[in-house]
C-alpha atoms as a PDB file:
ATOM      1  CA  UNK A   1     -28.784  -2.813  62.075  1.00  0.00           C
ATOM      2  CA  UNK A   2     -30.474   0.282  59.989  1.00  0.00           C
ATOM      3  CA  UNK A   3     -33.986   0.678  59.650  1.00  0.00           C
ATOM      4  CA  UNK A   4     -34.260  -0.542  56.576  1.00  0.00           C
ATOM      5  CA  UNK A   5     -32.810  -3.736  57.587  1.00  0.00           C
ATOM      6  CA  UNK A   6     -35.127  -3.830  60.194  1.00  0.00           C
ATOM      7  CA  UNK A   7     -37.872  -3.403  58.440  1.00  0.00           C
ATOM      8  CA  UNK A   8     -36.635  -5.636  55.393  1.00  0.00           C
ATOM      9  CA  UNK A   9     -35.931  -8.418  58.300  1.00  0.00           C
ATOM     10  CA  UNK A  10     -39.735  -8.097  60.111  1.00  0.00           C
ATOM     11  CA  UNK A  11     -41.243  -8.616  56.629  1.00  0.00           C
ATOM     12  CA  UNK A  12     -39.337 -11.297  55.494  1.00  0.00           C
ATOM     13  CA  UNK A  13     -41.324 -13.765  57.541  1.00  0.00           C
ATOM     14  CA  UNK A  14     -44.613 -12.584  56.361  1.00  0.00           C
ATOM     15  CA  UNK A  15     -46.096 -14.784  53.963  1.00  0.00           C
ATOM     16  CA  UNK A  16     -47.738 -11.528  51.357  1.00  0.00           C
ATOM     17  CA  UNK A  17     -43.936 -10.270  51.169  1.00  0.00           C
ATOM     18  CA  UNK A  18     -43.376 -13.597  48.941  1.00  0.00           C
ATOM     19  CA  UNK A  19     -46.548 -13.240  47.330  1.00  0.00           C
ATOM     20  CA  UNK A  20     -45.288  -9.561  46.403  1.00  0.00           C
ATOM     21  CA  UNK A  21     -41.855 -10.089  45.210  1.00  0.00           C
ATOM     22  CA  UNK A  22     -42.954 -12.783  42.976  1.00  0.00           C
ATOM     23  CA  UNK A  23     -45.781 -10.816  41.556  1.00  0.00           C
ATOM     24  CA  UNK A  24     -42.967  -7.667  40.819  1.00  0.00           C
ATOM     25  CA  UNK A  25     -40.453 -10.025  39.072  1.00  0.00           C
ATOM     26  CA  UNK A  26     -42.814 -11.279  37.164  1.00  0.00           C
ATOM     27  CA  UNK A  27     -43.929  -7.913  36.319  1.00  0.00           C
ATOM     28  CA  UNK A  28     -40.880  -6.531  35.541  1.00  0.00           C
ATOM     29  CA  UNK A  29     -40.145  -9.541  33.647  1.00  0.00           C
ATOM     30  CA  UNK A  30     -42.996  -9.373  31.241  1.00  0.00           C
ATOM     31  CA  UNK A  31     -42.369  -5.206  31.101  1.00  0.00           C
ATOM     32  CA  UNK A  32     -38.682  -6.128  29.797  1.00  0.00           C
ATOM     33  CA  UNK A  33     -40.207  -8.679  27.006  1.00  0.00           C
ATOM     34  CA  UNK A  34     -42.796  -6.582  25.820  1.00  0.00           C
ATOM     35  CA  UNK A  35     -40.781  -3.292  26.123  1.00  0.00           C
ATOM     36  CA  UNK A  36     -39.584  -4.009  22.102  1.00  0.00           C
ATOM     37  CA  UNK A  37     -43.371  -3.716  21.030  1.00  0.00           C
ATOM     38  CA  UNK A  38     -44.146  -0.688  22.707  1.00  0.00           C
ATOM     39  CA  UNK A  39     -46.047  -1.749  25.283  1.00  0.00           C
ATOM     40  CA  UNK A  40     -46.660  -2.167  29.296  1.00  0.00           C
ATOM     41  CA  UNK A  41     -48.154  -4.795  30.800  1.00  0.00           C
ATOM     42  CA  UNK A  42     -51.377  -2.726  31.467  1.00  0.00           C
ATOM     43  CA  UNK A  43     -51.466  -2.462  27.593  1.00  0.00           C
ATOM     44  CA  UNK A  44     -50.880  -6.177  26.751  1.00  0.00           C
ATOM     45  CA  UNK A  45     -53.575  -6.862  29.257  1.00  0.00           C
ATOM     46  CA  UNK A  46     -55.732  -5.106  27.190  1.00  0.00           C
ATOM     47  CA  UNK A  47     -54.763  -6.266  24.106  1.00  0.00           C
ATOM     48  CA  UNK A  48     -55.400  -9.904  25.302  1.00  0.00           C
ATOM     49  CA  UNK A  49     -58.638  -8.930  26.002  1.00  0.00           C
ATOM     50  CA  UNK A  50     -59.642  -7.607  22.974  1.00  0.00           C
ATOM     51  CA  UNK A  51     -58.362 -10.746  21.100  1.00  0.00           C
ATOM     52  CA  UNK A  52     -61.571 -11.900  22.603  1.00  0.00           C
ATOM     53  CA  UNK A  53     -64.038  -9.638  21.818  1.00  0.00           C
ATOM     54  CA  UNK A  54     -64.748  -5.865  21.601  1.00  0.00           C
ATOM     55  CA  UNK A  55     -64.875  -4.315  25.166  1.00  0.00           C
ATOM     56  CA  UNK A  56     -66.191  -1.149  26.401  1.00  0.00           C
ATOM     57  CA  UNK A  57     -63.911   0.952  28.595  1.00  0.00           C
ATOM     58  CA  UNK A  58     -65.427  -0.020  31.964  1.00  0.00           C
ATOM     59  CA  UNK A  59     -65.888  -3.618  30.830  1.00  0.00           C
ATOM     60  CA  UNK A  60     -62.029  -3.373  30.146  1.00  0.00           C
ATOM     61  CA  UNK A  61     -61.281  -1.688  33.461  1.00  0.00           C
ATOM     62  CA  UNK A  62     -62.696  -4.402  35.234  1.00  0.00           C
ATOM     63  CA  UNK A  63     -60.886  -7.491  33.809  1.00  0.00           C
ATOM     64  CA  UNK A  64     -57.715  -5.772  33.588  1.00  0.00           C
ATOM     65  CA  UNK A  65     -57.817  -5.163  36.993  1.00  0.00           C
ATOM     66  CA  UNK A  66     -57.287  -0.826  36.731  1.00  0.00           C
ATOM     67  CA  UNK A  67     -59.689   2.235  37.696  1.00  0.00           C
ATOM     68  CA  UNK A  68     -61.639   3.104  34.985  1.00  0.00           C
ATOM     69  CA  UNK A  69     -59.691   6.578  34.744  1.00  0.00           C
ATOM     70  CA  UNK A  70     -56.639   4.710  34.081  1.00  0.00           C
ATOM     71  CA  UNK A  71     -58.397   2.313  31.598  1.00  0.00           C
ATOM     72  CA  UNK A  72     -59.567   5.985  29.407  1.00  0.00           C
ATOM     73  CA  UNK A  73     -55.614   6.982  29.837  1.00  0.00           C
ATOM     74  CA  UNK A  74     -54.876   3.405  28.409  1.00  0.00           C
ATOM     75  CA  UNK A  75     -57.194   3.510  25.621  1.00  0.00           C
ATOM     76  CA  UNK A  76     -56.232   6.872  24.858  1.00  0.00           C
ATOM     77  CA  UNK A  77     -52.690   6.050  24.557  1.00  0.00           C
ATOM     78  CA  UNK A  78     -52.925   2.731  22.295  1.00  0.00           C
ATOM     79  CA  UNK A  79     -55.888   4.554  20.489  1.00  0.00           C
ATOM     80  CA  UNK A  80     -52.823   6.708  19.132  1.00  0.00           C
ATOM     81  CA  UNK A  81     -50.440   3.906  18.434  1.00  0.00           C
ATOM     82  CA  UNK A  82     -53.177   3.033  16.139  1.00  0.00           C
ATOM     83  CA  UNK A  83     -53.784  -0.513  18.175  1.00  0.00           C
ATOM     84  CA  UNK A  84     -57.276   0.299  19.087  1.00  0.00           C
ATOM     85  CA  UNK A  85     -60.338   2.234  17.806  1.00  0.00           C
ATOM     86  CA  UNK A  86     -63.262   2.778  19.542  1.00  0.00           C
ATOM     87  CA  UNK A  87     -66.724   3.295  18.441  1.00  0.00           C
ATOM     88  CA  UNK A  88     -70.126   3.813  19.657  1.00  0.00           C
ATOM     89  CA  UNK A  89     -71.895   1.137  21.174  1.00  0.00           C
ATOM     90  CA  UNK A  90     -74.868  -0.770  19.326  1.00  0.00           C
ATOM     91  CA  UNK A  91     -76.898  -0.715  22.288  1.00  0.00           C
ATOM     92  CA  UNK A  92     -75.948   2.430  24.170  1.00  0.00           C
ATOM     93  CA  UNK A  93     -74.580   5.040  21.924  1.00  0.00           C
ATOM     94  CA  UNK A  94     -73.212   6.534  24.856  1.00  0.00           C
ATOM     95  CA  UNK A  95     -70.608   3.748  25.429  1.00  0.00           C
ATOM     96  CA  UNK A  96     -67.553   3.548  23.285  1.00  0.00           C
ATOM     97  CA  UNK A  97     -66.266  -0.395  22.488  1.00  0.00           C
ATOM     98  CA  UNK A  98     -62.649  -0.401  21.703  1.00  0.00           C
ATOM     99  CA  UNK A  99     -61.407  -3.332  19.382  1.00  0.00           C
ATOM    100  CA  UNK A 100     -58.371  -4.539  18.232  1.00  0.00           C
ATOM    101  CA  UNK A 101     -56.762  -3.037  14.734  1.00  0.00           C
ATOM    102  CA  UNK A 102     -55.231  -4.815  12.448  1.00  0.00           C
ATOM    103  CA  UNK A 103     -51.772  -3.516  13.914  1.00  0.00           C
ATOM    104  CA  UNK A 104     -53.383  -3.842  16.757  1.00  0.00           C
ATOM    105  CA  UNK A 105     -53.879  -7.976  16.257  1.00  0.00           C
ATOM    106  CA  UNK A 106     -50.322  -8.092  14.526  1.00  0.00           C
ATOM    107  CA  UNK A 107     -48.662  -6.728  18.058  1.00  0.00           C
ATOM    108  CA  UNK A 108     -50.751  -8.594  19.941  1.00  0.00           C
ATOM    109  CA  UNK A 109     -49.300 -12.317  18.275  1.00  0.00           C
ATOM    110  CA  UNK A 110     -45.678 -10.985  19.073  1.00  0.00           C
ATOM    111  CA  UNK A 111     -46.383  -9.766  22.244  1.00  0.00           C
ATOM    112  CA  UNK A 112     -48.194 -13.097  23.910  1.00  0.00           C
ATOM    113  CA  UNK A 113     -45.152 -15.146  22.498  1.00  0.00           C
ATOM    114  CA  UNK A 114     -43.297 -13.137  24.478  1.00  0.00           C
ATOM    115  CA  UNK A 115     -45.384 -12.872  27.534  1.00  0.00           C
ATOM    116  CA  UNK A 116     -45.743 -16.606  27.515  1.00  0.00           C
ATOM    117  CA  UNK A 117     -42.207 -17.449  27.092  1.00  0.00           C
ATOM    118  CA  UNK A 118     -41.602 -15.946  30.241  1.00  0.00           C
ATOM    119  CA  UNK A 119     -44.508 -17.677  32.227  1.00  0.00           C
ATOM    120  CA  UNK A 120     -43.127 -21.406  29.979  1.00  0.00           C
ATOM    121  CA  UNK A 121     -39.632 -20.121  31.735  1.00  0.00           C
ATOM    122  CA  UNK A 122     -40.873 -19.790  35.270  1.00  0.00           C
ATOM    123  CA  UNK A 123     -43.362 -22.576  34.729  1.00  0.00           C
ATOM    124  CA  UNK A 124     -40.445 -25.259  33.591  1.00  0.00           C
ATOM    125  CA  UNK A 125     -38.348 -23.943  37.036  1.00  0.00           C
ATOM    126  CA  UNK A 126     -40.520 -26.126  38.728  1.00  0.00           C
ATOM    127  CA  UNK A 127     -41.065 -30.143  38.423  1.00  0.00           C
ATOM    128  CA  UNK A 128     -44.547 -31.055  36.921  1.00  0.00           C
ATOM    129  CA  UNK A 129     -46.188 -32.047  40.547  1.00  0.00           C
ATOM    130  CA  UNK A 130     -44.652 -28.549  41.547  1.00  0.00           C
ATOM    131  CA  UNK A 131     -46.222 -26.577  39.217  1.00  0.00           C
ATOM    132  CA  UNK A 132     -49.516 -28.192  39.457  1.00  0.00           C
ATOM    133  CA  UNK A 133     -49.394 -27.905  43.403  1.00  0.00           C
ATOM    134  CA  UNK A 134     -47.965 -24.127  43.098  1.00  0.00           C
ATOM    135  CA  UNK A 135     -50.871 -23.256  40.773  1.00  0.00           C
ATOM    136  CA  UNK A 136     -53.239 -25.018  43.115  1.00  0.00           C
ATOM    137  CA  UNK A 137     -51.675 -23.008  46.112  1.00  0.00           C
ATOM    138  CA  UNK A 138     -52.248 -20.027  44.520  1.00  0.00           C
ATOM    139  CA  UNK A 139     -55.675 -20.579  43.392  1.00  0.00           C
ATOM    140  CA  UNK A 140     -56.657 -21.669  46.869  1.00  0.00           C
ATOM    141  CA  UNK A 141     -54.843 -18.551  48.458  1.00  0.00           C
ATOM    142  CA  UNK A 142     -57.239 -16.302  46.101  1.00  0.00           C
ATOM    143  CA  UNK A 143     -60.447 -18.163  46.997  1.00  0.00           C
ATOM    144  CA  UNK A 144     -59.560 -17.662  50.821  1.00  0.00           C
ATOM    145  CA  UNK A 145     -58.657 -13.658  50.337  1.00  0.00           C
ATOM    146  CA  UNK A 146     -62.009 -13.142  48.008  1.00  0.00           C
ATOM    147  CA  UNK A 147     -64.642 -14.952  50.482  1.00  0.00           C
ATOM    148  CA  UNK A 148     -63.546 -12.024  53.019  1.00  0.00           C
END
């Protein structure tokens, strides 16, 4: 047996391996769908958020789960596909709040109904008591990891 089987075979037991591999195919899954309107998953993240209100940068950063470097790369890069413009703040003129554009709202809608057909397809693998219990497994599994 090579290493890599070794190594493949020690982790398979290992309970974060799962929680890994189904985190990357969903991933990759929602990169494929949203790959026709230009965007990662990074940048849909952001989008979704600004369908809720105007963000700043580090208010962005920290809901979408990146650094705030990467969030300024982010914001830089959708800033020139014209689906975000930023603007001082109205109560620190320092700050910059990005909000949607109009394209910006327009890619959005076609973008979610993508992203959500994918988590309707994984959702409907599973039996209604399933899904409730594998959403409840989950949710428990983050409230144990985030009490430290």
């Amino acid at each position: 047996m090579g290493i890599e089987e070794r190594i493949s075979k020690g982790l398979e037991s290992r309970l974060g391996t799962f929680l890994k591999s189904a985190e990357q195919a969903l991933m990759a899954e929602k990169n494929r769908v949203l790959r026709p309107f230009g965007l990662s998953v990074p940048q849909y993240a952001v989008l979704h958020a600004l369908s809720v209100a105007p963000l700043s940068g580090a208010q962005l950063a920290r809901v979408c789960c990146v650094t705030p470097q990467s969030m300024a790369s982010l914001l830089s890069t959708m800033e020139s596909k014209k689906l975000v413009e930023r603007s001082p703040s109205d109560v620190h003129a320092q700050v910059l709040v990005a909000k949607l554009t109009r394209t910006g709202h327009a890619t959005f809608r076609k973008a979610d109904a993508a992203a959500l057909a994918v988590e309707a397809r994984l959702s409907a693998a599973f039996s209604p008591d399933e899904d409730r219990s594998l959403r409840a497994l989950l949710r428990h599994a983050v409230t144990t990891l985030s009490t430290g």
